[in-house]
N, C-alpha and C. Protein backbone atom coordinates (compact mmCIF):
# COMPACT_ATOMS: atom_id res chain seq x y z
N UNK A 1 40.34 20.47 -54.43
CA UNK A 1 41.59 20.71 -53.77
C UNK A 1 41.40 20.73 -52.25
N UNK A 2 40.26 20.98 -51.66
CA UNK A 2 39.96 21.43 -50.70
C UNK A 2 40.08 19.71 -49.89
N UNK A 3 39.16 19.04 -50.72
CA UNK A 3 38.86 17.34 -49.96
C UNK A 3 40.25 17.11 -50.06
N UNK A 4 40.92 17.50 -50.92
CA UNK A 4 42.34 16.56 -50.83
C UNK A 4 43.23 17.00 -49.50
N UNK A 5 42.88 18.34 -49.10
CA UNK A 5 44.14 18.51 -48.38
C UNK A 5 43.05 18.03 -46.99
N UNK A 6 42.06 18.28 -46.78
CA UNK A 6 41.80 17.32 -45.29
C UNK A 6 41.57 15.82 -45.15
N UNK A 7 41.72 15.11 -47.02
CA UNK A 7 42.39 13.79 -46.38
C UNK A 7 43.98 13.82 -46.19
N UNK A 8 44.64 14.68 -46.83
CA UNK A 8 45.88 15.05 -46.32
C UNK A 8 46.33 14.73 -44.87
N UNK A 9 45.49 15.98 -44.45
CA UNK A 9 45.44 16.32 -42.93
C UNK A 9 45.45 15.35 -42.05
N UNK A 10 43.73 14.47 -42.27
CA UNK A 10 43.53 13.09 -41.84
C UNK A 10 44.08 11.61 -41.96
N UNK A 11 44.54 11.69 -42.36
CA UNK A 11 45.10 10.57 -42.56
C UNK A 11 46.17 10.28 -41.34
N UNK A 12 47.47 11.22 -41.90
CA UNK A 12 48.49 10.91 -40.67
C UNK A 12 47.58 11.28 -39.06
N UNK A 13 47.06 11.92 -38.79
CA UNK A 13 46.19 11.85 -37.55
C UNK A 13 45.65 10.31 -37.35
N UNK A 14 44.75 9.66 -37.87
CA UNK A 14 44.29 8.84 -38.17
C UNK A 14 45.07 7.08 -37.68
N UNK A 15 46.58 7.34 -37.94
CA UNK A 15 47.57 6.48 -38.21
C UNK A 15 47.84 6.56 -36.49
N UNK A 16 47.87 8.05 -36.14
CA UNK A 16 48.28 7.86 -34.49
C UNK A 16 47.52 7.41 -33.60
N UNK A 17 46.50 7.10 -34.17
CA UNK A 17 45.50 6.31 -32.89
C UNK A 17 45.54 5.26 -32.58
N UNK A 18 45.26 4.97 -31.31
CA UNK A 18 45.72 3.36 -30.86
C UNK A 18 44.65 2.49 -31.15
N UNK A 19 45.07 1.19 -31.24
CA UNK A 19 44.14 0.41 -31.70
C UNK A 19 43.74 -0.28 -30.94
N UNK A 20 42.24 -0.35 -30.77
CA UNK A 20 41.40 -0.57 -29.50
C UNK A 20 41.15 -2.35 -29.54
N UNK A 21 41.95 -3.13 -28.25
CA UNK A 21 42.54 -4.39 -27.87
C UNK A 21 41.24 -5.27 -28.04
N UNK A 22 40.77 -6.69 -28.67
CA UNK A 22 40.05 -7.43 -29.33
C UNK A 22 38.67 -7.59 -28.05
N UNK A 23 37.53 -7.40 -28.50
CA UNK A 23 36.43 -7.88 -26.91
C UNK A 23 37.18 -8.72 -26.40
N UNK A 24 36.68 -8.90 -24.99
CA UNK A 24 36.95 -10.26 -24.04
C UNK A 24 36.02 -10.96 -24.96
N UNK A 25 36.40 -12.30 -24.62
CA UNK A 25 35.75 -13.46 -24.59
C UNK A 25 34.98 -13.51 -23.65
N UNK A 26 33.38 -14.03 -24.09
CA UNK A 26 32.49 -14.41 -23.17
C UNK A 26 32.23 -15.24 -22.84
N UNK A 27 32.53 -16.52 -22.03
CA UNK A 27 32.23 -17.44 -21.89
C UNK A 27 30.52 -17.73 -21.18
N UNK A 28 29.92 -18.88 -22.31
CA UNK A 28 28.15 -18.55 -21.58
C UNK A 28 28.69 -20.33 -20.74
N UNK A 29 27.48 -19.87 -19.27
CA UNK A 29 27.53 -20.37 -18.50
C UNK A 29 25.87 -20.65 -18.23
N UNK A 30 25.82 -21.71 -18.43
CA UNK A 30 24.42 -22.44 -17.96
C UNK A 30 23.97 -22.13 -16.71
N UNK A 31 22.79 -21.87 -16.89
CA UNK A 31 21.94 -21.57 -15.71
C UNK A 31 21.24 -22.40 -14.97
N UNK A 32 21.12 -22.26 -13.43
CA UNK A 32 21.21 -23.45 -12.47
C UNK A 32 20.37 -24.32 -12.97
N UNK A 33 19.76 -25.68 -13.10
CA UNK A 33 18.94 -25.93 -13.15
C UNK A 33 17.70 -26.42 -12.64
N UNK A 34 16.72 -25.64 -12.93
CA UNK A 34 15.30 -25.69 -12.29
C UNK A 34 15.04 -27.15 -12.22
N UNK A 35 14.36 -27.58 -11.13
CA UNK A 35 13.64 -28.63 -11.14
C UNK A 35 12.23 -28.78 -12.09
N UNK A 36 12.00 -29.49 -13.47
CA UNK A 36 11.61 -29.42 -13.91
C UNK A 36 9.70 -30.68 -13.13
N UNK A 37 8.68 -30.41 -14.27
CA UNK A 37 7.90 -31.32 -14.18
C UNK A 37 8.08 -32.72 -13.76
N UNK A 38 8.62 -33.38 -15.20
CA UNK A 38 9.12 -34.71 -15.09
C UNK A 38 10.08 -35.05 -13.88
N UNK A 39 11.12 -34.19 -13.21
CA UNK A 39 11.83 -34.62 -12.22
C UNK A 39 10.97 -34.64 -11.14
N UNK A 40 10.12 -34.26 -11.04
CA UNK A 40 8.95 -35.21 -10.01
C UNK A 40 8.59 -36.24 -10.30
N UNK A 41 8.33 -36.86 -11.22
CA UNK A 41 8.04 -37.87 -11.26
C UNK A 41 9.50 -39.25 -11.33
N UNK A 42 10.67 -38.58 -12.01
CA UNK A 42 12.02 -39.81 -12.33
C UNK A 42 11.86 -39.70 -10.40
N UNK A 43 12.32 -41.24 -10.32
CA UNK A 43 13.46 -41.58 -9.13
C UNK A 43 11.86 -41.68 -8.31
N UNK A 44 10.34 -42.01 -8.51
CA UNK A 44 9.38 -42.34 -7.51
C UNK A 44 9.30 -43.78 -7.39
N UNK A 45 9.28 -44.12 -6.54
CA UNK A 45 8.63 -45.54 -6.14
C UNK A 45 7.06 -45.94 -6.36
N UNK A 46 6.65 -47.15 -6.05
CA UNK A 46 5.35 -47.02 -6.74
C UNK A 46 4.27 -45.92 -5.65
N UNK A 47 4.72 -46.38 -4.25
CA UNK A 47 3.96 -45.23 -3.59
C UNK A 47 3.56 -43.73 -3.68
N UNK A 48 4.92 -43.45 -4.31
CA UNK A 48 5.01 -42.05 -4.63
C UNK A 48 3.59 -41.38 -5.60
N UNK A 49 4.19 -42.84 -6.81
CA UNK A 49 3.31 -42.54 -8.21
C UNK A 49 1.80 -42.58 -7.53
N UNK A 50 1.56 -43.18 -6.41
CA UNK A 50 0.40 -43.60 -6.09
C UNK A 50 -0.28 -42.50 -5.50
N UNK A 51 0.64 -41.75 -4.59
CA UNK A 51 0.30 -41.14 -4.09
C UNK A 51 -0.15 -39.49 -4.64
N UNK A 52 0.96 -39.34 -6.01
CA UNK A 52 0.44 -37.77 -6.49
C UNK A 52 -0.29 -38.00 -8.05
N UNK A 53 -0.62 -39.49 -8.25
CA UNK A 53 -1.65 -39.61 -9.26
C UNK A 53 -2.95 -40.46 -9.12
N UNK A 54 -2.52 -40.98 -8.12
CA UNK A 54 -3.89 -41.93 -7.59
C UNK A 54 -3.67 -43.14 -7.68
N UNK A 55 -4.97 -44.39 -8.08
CA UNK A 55 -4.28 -45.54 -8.27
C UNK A 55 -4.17 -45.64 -9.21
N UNK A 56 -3.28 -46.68 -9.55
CA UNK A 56 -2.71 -47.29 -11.27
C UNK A 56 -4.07 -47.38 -11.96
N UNK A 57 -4.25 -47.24 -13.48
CA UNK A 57 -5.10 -47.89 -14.16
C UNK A 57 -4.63 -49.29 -14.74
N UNK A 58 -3.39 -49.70 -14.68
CA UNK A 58 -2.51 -50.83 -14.73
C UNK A 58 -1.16 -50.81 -14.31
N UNK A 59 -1.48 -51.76 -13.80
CA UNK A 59 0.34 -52.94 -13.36
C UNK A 59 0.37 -53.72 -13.78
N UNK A 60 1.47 -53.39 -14.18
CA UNK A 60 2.39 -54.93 -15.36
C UNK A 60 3.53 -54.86 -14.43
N UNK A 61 3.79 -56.07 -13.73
CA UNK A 61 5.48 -56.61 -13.82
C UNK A 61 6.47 -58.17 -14.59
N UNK A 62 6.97 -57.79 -15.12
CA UNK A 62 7.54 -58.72 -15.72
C UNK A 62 9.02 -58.52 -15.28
N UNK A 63 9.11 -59.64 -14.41
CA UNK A 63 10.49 -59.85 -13.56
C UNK A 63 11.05 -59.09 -12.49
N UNK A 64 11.84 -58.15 -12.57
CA UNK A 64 11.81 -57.20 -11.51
C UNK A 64 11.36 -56.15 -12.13
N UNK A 65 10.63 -55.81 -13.14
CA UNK A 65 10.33 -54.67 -13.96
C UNK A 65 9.32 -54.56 -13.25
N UNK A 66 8.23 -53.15 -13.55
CA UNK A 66 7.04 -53.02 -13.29
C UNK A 66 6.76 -51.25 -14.10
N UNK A 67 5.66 -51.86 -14.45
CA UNK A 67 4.99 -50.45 -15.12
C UNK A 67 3.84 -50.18 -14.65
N UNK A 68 3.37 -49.12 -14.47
CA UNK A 68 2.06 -48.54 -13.71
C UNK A 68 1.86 -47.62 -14.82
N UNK A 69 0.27 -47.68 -15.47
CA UNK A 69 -0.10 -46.17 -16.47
C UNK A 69 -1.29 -46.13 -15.48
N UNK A 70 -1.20 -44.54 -15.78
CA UNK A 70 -2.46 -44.02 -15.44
C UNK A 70 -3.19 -43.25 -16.12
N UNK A 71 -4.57 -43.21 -16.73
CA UNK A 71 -5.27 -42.74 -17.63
C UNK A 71 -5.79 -41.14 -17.30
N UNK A 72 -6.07 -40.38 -17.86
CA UNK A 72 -6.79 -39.11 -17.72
C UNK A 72 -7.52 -38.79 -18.96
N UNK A 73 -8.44 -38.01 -19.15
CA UNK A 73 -8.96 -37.28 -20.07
C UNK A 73 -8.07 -36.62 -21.07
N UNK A 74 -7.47 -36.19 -20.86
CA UNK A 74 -6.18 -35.99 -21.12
C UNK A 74 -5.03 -36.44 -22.06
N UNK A 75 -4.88 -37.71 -21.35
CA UNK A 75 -3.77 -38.43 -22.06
C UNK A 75 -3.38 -39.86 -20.76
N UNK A 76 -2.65 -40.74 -21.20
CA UNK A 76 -2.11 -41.80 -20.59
C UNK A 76 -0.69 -41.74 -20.29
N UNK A 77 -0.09 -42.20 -19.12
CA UNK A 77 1.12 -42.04 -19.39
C UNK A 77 1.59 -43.29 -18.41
N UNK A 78 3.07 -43.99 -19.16
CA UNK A 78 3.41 -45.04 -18.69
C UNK A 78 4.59 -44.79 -17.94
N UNK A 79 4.38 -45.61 -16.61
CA UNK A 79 5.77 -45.49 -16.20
C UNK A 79 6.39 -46.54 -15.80
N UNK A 80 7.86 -46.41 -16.22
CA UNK A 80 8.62 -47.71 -16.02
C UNK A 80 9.63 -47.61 -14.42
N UNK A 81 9.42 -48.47 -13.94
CA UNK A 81 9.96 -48.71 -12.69
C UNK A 81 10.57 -50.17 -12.73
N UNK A 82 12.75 -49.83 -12.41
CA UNK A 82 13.39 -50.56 -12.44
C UNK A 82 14.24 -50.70 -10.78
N UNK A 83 14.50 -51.87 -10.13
CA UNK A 83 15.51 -51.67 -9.58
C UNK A 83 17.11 -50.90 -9.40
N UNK A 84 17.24 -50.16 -8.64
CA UNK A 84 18.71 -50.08 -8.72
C UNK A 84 20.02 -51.24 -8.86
N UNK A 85 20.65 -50.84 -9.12
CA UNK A 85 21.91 -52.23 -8.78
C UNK A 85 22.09 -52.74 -8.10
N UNK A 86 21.79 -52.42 -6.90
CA UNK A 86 22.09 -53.15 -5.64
C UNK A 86 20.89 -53.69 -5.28
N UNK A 87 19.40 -54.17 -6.34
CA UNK A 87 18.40 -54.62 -6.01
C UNK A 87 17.50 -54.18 -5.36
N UNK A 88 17.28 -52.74 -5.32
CA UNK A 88 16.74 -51.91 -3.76
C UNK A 88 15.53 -51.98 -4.92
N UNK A 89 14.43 -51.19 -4.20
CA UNK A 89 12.98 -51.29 -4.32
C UNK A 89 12.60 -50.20 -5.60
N UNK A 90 12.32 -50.63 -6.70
CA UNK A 90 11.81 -50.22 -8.31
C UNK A 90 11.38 -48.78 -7.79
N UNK A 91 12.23 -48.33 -8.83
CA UNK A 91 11.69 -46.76 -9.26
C UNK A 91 11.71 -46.06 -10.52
N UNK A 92 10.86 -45.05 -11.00
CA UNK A 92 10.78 -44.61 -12.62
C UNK A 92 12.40 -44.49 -13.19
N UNK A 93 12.47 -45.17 -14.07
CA UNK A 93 13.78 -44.34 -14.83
C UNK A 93 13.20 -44.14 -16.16
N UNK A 94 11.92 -44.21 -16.48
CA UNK A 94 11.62 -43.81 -17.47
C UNK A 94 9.86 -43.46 -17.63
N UNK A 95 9.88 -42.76 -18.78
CA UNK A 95 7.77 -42.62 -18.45
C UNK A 95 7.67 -42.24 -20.05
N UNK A 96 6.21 -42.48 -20.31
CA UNK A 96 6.09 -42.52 -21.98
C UNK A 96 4.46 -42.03 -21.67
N UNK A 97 4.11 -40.90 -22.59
CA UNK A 97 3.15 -40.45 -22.58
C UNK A 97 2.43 -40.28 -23.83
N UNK A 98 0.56 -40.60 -23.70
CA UNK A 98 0.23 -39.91 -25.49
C UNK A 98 -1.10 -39.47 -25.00
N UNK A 99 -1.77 -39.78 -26.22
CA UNK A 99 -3.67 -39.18 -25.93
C UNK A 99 -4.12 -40.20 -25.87
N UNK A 100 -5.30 -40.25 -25.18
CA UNK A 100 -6.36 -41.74 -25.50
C UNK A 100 -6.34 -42.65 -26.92
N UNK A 101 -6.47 -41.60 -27.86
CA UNK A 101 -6.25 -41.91 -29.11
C UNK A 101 -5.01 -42.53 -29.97
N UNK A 102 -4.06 -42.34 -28.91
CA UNK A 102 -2.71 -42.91 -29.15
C UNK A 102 -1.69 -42.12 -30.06
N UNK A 103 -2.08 -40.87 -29.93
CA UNK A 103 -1.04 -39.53 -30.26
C UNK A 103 0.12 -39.16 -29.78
N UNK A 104 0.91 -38.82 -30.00
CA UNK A 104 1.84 -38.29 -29.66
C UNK A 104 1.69 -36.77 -28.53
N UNK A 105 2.22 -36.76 -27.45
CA UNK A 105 2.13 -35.90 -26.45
C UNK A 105 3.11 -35.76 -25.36
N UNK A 106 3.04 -34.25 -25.43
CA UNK A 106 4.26 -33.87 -24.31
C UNK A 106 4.70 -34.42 -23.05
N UNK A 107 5.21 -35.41 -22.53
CA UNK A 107 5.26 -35.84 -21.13
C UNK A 107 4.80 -35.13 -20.41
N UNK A 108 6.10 -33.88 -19.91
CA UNK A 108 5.39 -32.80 -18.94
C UNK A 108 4.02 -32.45 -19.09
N UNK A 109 3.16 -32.27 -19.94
CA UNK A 109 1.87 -31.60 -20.21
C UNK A 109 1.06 -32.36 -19.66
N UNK A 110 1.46 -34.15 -19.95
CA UNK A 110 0.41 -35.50 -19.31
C UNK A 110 0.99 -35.46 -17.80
N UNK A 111 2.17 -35.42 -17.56
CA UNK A 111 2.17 -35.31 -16.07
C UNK A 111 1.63 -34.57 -15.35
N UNK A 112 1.59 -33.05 -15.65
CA UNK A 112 1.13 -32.05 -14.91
C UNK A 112 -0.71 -32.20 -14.97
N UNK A 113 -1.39 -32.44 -16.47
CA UNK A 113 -2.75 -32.55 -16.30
C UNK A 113 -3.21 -33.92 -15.45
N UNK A 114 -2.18 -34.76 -15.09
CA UNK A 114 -2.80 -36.26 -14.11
C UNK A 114 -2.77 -35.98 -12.82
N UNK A 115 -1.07 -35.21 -12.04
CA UNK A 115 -1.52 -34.96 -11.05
C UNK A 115 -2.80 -34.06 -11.02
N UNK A 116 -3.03 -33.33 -11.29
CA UNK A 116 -4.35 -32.24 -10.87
C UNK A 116 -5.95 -33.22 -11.26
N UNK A 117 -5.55 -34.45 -11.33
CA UNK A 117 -7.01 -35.10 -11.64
C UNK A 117 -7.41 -35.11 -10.01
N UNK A 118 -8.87 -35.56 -9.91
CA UNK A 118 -9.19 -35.19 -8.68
C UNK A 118 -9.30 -37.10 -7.88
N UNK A 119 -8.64 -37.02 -6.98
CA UNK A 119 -8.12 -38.44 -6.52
C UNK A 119 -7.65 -39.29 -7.12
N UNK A 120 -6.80 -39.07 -8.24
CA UNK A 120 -6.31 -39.65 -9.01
C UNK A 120 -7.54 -40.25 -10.10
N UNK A 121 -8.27 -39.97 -10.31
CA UNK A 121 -9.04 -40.26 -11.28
C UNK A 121 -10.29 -39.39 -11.79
């Protein structure tokens, strides 16, 4: 008898409380972005590549294309250097990296262990 009469009690109390208005919405917002590894290397000319990996272990150009790899202990990594549209002077828009062995490997990881080779080789 006792539980009944303080849900009695409770209840209509219960009914008078206001009802607390839905969370905000959070909208997630991307965070600035860091200049990563690889964006040192997109957008170099061949000087560039030359300059923070040493010299090529090969150049290939075929037409206005040109690719430069450079080898490390490490790993190999290729980079492709294209003209812009307006014909201006070849730069990476792309790079492909593996192991000597011809594995599969992280770009960033082959970029970062080539620059730190010692004169580029």
């Amino acid at each position: 008898m006792r539980k009944l009469a303080l849900v009695a009690f409770a209840l209509p109390l219960a009914a008078c409380g206001e009802v607390a208005p839905p969370p905000a919405t959070v909208t997630a917002v991307a965070p600035p972005k860091q200049p990563g590894v690889l964006d040192r290397v997109m957008g170099l000319n061949a000087a560039g590549l030359t300059s923070l990996f040493g010299q090529p272990d090969a150049d290939v150009r075929e037409g206005t294309a040109r690719k430069l790899q450079f080898e490390g202990s490490f790993c190999v990594l290729d980079t492709y250097l294209y003209p812009d549209k307006s014909g201006g002077e070849p730069t990476v828009t792309y790079l492909d990296a593996r192991q000597a062995n011809g594995s599969p490997i992280d770009r960033a990881s082959c970029v970062s262990a080539l620059s730190r080779r010692a004169g580029g080789k």
